[in-house]
Protein backbone atom coordinates (compact mmCIF):
# COMPACT_ATOMS: atom_id res chain seq x y z
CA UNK A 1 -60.27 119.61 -20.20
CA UNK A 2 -56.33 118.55 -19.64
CA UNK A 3 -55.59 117.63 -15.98
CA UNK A 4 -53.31 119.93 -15.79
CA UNK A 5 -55.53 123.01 -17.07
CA UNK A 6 -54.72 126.22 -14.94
CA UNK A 7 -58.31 127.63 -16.09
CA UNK A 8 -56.55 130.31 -17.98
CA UNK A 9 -57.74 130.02 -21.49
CA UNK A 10 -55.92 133.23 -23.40
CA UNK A 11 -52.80 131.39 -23.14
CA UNK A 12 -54.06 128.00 -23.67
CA UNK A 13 -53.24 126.23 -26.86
CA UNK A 14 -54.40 122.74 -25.90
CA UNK A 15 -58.49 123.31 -27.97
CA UNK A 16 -59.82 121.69 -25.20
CA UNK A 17 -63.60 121.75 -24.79
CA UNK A 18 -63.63 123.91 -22.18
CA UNK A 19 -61.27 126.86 -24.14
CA UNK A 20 -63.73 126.68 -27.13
CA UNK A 21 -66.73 127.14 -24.70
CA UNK A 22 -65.50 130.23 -23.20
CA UNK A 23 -65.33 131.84 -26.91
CA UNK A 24 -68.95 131.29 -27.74
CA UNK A 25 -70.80 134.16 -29.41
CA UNK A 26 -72.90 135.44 -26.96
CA UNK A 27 -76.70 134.44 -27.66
CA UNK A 28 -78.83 138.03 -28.75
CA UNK A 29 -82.13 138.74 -27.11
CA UNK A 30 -85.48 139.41 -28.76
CA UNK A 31 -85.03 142.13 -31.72
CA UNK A 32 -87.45 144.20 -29.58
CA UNK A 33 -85.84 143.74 -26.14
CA UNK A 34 -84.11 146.44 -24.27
CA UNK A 35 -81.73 145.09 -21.85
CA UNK A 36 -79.28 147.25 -20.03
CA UNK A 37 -77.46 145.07 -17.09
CA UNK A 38 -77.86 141.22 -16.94
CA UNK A 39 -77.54 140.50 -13.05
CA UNK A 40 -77.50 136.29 -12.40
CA UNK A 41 -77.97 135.60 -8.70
CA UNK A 42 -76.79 131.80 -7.97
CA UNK A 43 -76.00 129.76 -4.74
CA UNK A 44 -73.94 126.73 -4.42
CA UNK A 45 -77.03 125.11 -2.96
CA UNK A 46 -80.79 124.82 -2.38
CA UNK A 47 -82.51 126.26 0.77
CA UNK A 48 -80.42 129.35 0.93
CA UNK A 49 -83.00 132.15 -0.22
CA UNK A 50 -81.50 132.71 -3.72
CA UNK A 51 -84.73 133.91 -5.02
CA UNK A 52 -85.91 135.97 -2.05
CA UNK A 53 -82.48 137.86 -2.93
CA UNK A 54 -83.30 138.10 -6.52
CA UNK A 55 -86.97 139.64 -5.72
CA UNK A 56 -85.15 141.45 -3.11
CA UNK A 57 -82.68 142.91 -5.50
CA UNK A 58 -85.64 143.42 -8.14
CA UNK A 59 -88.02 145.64 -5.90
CA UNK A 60 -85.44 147.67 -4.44
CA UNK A 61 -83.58 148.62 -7.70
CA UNK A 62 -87.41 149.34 -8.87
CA UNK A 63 -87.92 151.62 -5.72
CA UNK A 64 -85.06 153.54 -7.12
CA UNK A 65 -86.84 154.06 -10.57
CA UNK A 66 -85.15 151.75 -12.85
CA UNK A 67 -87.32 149.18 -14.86
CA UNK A 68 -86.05 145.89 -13.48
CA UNK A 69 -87.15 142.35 -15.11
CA UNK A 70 -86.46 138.54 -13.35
CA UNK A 71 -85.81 135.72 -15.79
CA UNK A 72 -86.46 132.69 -13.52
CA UNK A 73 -84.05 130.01 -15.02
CA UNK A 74 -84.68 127.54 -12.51
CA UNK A 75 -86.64 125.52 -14.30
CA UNK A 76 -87.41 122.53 -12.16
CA UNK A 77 -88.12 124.52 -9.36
CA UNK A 78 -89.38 127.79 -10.04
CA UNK A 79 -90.63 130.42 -6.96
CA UNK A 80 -90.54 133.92 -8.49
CA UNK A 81 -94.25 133.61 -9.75
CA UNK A 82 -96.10 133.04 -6.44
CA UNK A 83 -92.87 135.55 -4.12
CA UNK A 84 -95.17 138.37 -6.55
CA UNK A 85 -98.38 137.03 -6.66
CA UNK A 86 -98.76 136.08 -9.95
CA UNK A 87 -100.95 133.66 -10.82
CA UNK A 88 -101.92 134.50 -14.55
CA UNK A 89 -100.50 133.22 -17.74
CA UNK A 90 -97.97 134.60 -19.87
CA UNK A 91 -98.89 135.27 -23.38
CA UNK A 92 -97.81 135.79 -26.63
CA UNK A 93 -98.35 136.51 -30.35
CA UNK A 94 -96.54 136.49 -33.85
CA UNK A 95 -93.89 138.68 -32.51
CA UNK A 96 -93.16 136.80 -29.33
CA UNK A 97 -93.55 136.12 -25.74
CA UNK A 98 -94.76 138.64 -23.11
CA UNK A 99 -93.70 138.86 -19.46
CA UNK A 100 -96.12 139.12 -16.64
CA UNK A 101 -95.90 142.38 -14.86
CA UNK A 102 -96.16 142.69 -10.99
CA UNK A 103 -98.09 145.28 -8.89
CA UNK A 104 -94.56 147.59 -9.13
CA UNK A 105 -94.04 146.80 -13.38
CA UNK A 106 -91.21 144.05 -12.64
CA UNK A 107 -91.65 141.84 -15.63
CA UNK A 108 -91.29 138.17 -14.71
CA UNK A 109 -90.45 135.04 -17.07
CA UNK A 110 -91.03 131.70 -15.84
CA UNK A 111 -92.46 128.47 -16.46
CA UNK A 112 -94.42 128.39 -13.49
CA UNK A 113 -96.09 131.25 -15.70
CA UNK A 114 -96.46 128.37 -19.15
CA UNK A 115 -98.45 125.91 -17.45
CA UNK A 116 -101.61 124.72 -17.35
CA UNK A 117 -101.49 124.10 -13.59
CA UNK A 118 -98.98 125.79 -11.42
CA UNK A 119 -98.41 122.85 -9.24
CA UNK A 120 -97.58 120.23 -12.26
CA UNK A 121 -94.05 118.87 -11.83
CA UNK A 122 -91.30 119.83 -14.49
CA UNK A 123 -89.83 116.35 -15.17
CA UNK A 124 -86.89 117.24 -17.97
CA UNK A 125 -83.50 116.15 -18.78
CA UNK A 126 -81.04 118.67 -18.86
CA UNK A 127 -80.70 119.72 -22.29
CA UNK A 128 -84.65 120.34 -22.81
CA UNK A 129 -84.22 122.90 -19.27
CA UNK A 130 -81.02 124.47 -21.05
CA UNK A 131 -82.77 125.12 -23.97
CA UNK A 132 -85.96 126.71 -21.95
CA UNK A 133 -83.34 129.16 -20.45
CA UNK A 134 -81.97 130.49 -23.72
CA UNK A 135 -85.56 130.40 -25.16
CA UNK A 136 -86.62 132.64 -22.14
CA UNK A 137 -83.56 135.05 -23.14
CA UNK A 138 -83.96 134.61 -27.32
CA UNK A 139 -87.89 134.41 -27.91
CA UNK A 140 -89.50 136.66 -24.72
CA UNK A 141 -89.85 140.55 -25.07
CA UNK A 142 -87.97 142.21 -22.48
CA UNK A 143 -88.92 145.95 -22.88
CA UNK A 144 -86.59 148.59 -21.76
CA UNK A 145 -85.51 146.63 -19.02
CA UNK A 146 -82.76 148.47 -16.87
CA UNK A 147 -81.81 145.53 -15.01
CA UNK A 148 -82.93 141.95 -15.82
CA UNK A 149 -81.98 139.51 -12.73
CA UNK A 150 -81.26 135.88 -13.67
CA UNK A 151 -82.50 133.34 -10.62
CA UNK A 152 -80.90 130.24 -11.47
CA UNK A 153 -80.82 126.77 -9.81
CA UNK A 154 -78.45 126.07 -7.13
CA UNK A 155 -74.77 124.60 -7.95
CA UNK A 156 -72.85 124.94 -10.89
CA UNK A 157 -74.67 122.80 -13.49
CA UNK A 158 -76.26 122.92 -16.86
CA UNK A 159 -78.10 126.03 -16.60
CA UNK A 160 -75.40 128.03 -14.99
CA UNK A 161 -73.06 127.04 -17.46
CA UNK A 162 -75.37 127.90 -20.67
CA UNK A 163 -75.68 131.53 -19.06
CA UNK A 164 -72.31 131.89 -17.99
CA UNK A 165 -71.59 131.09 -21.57
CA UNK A 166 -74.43 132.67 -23.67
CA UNK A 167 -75.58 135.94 -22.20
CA UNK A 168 -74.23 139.30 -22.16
CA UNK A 169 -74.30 138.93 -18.28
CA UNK A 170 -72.50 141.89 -16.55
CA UNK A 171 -71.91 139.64 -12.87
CA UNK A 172 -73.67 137.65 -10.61
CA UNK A 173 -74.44 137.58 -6.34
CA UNK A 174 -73.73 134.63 -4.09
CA UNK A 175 -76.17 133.80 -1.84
CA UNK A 176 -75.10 131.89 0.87
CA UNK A 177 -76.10 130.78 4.78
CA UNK A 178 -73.91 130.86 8.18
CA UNK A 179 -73.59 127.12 7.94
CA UNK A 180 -69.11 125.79 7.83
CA UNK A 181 -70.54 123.58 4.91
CA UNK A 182 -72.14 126.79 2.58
CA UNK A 183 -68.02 127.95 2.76
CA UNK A 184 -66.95 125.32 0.62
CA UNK A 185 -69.41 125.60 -1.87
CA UNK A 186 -69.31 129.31 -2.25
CA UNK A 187 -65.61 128.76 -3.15
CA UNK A 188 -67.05 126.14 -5.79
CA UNK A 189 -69.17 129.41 -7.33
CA UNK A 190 -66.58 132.10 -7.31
CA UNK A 191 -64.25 129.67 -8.78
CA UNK A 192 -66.46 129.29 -11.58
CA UNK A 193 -67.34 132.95 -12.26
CA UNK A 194 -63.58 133.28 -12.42
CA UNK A 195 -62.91 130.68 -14.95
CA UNK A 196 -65.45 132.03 -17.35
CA UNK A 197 -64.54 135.32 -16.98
CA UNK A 198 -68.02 136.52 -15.13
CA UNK A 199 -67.24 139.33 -12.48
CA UNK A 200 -68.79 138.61 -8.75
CA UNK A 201 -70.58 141.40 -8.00
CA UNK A 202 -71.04 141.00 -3.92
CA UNK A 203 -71.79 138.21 -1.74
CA UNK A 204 -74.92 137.79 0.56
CA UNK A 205 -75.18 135.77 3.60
CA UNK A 206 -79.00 135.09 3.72
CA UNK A 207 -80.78 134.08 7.52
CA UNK A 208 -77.66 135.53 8.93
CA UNK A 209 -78.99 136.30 12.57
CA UNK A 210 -82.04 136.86 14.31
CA UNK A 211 -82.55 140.10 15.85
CA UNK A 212 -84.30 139.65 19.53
CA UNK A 213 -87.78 141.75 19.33
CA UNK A 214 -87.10 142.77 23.05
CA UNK A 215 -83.44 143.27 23.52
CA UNK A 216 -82.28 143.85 19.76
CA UNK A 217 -79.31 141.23 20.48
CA UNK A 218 -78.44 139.34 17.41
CA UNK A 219 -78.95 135.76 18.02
CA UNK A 220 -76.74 133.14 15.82
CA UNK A 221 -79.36 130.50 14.78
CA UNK A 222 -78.06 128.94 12.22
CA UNK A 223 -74.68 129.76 13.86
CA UNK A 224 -71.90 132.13 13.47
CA UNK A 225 -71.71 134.18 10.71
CA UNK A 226 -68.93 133.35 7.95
CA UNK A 227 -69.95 136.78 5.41
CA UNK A 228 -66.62 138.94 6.63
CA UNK A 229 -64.23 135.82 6.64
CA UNK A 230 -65.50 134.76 3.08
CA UNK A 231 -65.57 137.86 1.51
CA UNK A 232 -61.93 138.37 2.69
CA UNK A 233 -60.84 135.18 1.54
CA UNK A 234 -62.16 135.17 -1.95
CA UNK A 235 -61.91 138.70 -2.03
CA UNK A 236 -66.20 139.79 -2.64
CA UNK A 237 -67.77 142.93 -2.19
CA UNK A 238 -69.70 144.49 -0.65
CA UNK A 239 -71.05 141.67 1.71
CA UNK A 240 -74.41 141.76 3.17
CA UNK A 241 -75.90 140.05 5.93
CA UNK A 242 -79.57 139.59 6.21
CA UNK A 243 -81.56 138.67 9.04
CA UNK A 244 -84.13 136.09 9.63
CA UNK A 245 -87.19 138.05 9.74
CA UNK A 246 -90.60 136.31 10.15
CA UNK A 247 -93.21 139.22 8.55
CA UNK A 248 -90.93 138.93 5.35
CA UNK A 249 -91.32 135.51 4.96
CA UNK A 250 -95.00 135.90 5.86
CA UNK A 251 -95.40 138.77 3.10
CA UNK A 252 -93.46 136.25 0.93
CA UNK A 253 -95.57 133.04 1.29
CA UNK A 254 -98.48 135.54 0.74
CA UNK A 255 -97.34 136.72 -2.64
CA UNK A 256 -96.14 140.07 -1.65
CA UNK A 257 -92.66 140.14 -2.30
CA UNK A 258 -92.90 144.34 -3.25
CA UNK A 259 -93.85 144.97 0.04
CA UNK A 260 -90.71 143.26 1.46
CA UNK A 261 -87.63 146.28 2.79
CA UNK A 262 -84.31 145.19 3.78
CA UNK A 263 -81.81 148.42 4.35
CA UNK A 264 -78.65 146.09 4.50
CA UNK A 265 -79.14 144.98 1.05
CA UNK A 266 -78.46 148.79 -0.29
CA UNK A 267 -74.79 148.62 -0.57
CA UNK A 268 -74.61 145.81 -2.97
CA UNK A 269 -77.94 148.15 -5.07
CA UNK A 270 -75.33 151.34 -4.73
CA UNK A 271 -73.14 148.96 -7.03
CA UNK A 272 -75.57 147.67 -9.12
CA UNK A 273 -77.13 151.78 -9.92
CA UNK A 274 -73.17 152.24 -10.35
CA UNK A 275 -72.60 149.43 -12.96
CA UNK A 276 -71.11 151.31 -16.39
CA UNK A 277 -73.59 151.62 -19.53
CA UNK A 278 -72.25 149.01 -22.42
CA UNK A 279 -71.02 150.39 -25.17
């Protein structure tokens, strides 16, 4: 990529290896997969509840009676699995590989779901993880999925790069925290997203406050929130704010992610159940 690249490759003539990237064919799913929407939820960095948004985002789209699917990209360090409660292996046949259904029908890929043992370390390089991502998209059988969320790792690495580039995907959600440091590197993500042309679809600020069980004040704990001031500055909506609540984390650690309700998350779902059928 030149030096002086302004990131806007339909009047580039330079061939640089970032203007050819942006024009790769998009990689097709399984010949019996139905995909509608491809959602990718991503966060400039660990610890921020990225995939408690994506089974968030999963369950309540499902409430609302579409057929919803989670692709967990993040290879090295996947959650999705035990958020649901799933504990069984995937399997497959001649045809291809099946995803493991949840209590609700959610069908959920993820390596976590390949092993032997669910507690063995993934220790890859990057190309063998990249290539575990697309195989997850290429070789599994996604059936009439209405909206198939994408958890990848935090940053803006391999893995986010070979779906930004290789899937159909419609737009993604930032998931960020109240901490001055998260503000930076959700500037990193929607700068991204805008240099390979990938819509951002809304912006939430995860552990946002915590609500006082006596008084109902909303206590800053992780201090004040940044949601407003970011979305205005990098122009996202809708932004949601979610609280720090205890019994969801509980129901989460206990493998019952369907159980888990968060009203503010509905405006960003009103967008997704609004999202225009492809052609």
């Amino acid at each position: 990529m030149s030096e002086n690249c302004n990131h806007d490759c339909a009047s580039c003539k330079s061939g640089c290896s970032g203007h050819n990237a942006q024009e790769m064919p998009k990689e097709k799913p399984h010949l019996l997969s139905r995909i509608k929407h491809v959602i990718g939820v991503v966060s400039g960095k660990g610890g921020v509840g990225k995939s408690f948004v994506t089974g968030l985002l999963a369950t309540e789209m499902t409430r609302r009676g579409y057929s919803c699917g989670i692709l967990d990209a993040d290879i090295t360090g996947p959650s999705v699995p035990k958020m649901f409660g799933l504990h069984e292996r995937a399997t497959g046949d001649q045809d291809g590989i099946y995803p493991v259904k949840t209590q609700t029908g959610i069908q959920v890929m993820s390596l976590n779901l390949l092993l032997e043992r669910e507690t063995d370390p993934v220790i890859w390089r990057g190309a063998l993880i990249t290539g575990t991502v697309r195989q997850f998209w290429t070789d599994v059988i996604w059936k009439e999925v209405d909206y198939l969320f994408i958890d990848m790792p935090p940053g803006t690495g391999d893995v986010t790069l070979t779906v930004f580039q290789s899937l159909p995907i419609d737009g993604i959600v930032i998931v960020s925290s109240p901490q001055e440091l998260v503000q930076m590197i959700v500037g990193k993500a929607v700068k991204m997203a805008k240099m390979m042309n990938v819509p951002v679809l809304g912006l939430v600020e995860n552990m946002s406050y915590l609500k006082c069980p006596d008084c109902g004040k909303e206590i800053s704990v992780f201090g004040k929130s940044r949601a407003d001031e970011m979305g205005k500055t990098f122009g996202l909506s809708p932004v949601v704010r979610l609280p720090i609540n205890p019994l969801a984390a509980q129901a989460v650690d206990e493998g019952r992610m369907e159980f888990v309700r968060e009203e503010a998350v509905n405006p960003l779902a009103d967008k997704l159940a609004a999202l225009p059928e492809k052609a």
